[in-house]
PDB file of N, CA and C in Angstrom:
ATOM      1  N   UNK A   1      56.805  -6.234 -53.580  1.00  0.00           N
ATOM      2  CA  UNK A   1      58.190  -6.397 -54.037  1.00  0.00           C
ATOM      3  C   UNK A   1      59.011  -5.146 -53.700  1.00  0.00           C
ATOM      4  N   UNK A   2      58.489  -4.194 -54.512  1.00  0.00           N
ATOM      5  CA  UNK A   2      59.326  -2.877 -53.722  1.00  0.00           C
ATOM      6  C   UNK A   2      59.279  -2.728 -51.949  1.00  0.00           C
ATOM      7  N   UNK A   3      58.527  -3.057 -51.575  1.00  0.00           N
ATOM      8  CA  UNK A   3      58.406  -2.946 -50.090  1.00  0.00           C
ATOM      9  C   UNK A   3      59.984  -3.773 -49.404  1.00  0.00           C
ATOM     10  N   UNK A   4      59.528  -4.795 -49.815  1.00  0.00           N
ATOM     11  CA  UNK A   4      61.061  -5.922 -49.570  1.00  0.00           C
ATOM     12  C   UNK A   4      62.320  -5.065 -49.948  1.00  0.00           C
ATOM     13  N   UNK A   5      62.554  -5.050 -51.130  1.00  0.00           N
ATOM     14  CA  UNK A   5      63.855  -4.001 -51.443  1.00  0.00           C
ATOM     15  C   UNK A   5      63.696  -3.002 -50.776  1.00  0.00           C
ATOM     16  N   UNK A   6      62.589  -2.171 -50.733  1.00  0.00           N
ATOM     17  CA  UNK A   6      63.304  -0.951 -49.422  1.00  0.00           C
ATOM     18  C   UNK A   6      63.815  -1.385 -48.698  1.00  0.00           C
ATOM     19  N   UNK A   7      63.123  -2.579 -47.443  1.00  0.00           N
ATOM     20  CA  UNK A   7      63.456  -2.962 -46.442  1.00  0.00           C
ATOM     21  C   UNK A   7      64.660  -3.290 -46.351  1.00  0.00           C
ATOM     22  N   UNK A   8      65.072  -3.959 -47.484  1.00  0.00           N
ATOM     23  CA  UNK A   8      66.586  -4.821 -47.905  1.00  0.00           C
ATOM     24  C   UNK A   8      67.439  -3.703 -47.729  1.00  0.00           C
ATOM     25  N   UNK A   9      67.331  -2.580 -48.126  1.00  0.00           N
ATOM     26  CA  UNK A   9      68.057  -1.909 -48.358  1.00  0.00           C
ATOM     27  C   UNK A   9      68.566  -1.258 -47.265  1.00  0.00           C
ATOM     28  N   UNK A  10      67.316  -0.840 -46.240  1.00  0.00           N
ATOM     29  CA  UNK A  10      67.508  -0.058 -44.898  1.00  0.00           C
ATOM     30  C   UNK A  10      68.026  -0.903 -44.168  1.00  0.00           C
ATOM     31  N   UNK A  11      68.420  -2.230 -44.027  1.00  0.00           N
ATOM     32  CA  UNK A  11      69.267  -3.241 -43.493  1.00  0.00           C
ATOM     33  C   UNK A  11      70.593  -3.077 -43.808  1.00  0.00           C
ATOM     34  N   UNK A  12      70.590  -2.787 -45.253  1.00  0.00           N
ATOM     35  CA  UNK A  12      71.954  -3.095 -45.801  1.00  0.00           C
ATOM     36  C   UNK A  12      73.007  -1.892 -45.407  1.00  0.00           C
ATOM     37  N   UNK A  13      71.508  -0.524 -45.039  1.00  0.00           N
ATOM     38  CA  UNK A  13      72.482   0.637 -44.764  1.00  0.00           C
ATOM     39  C   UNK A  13      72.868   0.226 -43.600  1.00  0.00           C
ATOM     40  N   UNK A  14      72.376  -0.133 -42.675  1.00  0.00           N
ATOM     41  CA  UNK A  14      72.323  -0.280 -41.601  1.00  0.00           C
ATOM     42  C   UNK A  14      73.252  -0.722 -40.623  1.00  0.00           C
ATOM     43  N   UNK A  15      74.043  -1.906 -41.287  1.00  0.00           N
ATOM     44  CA  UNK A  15      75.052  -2.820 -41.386  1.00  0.00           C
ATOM     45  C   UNK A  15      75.658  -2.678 -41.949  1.00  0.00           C
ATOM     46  N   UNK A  16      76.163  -1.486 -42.963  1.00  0.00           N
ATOM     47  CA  UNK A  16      77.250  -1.807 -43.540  1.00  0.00           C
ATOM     48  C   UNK A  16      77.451   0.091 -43.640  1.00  0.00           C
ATOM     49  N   UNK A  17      79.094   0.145 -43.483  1.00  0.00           N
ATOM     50  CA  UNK A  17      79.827   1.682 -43.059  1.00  0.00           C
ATOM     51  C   UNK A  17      79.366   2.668 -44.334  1.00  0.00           C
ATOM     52  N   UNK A  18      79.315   3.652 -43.783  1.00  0.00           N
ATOM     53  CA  UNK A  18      78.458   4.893 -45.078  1.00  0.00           C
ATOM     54  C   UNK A  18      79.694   4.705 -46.074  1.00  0.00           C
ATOM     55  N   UNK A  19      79.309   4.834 -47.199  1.00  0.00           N
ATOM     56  CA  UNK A  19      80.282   4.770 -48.078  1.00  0.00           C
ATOM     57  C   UNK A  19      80.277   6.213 -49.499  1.00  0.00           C
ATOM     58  N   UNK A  20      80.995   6.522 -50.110  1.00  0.00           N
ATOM     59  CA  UNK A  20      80.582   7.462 -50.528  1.00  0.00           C
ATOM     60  C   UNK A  20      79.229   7.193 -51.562  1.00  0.00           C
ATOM     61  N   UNK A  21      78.601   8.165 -51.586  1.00  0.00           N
ATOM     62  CA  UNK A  21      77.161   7.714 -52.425  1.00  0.00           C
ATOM     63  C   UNK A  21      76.702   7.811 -54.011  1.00  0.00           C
ATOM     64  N   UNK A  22      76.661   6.814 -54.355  1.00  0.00           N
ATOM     65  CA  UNK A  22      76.547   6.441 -55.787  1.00  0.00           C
ATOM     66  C   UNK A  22      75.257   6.770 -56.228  1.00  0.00           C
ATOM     67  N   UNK A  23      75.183   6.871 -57.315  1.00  0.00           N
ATOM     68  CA  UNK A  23      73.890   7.314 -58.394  1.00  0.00           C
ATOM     69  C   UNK A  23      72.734   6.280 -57.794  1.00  0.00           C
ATOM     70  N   UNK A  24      72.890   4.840 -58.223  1.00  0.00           N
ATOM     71  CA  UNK A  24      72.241   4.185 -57.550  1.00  0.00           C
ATOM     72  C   UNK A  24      71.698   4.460 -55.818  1.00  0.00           C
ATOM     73  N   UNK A  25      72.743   4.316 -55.290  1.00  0.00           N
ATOM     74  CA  UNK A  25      72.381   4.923 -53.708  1.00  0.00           C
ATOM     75  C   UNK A  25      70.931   5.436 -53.752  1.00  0.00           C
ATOM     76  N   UNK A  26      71.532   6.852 -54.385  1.00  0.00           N
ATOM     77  CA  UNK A  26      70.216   8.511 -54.542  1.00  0.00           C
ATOM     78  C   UNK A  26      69.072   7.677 -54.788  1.00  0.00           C
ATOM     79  N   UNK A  27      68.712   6.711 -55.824  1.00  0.00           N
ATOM     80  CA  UNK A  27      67.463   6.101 -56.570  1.00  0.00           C
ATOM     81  C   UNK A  27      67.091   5.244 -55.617  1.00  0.00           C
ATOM     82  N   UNK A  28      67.758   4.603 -54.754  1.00  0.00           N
ATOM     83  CA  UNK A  28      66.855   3.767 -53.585  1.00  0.00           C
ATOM     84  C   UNK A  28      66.348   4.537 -52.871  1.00  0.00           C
ATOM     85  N   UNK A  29      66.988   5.507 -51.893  1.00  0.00           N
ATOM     86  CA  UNK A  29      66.810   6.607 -50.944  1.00  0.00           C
ATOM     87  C   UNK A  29      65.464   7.218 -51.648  1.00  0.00           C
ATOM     88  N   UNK A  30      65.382   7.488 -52.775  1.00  0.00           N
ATOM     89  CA  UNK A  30      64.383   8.271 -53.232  1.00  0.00           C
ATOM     90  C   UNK A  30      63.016   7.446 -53.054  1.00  0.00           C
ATOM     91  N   UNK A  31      63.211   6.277 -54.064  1.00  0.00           N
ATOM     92  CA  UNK A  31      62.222   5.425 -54.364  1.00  0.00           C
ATOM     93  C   UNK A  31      61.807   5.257 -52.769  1.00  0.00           C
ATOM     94  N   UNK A  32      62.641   4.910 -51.915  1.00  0.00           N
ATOM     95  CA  UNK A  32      62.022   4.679 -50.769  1.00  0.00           C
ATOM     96  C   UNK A  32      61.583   5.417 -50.163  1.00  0.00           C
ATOM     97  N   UNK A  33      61.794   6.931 -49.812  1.00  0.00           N
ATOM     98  CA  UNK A  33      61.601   7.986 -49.195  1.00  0.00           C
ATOM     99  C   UNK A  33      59.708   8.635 -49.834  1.00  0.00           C
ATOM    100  N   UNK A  34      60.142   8.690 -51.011  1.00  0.00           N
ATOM    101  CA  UNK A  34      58.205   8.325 -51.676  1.00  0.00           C
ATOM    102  C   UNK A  34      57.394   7.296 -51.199  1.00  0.00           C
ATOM    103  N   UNK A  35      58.205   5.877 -51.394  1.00  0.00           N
ATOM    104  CA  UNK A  35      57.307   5.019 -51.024  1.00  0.00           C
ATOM    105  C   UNK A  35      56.721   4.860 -49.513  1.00  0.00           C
ATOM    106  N   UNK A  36      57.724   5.060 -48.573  1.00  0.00           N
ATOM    107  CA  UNK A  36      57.475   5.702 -46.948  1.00  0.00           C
ATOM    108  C   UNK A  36      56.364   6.569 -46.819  1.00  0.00           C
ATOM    109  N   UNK A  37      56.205   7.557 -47.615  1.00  0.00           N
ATOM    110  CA  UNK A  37      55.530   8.560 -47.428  1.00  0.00           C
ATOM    111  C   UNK A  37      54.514   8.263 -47.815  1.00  0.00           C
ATOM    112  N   UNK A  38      53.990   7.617 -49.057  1.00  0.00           N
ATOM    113  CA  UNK A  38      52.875   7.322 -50.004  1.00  0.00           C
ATOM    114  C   UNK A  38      52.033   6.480 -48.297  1.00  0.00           C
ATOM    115  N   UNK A  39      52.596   5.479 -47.780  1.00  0.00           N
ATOM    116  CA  UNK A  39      52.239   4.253 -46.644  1.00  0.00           C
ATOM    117  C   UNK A  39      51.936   4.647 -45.975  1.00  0.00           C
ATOM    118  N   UNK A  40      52.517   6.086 -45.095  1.00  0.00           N
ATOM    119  CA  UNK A  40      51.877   6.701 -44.163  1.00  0.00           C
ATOM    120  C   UNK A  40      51.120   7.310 -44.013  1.00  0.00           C
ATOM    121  N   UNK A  41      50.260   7.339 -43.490  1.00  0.00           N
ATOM    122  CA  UNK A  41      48.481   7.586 -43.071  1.00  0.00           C
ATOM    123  C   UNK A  41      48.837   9.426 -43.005  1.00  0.00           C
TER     124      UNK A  41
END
């Protein structure tokens, strides 16, 4: 499940113009930036 929402998310940055960055923002970036790291060998 978290895997999906990262993914969702790195799409959503992806496609859509930087915008200024919200509290929320920081907590995906994070959660994902651990979870990236935790996956890689």
């Amino acid at each position: 499940m978290r895997t999906y929402v990262c993914l969702l998310y790195i799409k959503q940055q992806t496609f859509a113009n930087r915008t200024a960055k919200t509290q929320l923002d920081k907590v995906f970036k994070k959660s994902c930036s651990s979870f990236i790291v935790s996956v890689s060998p």
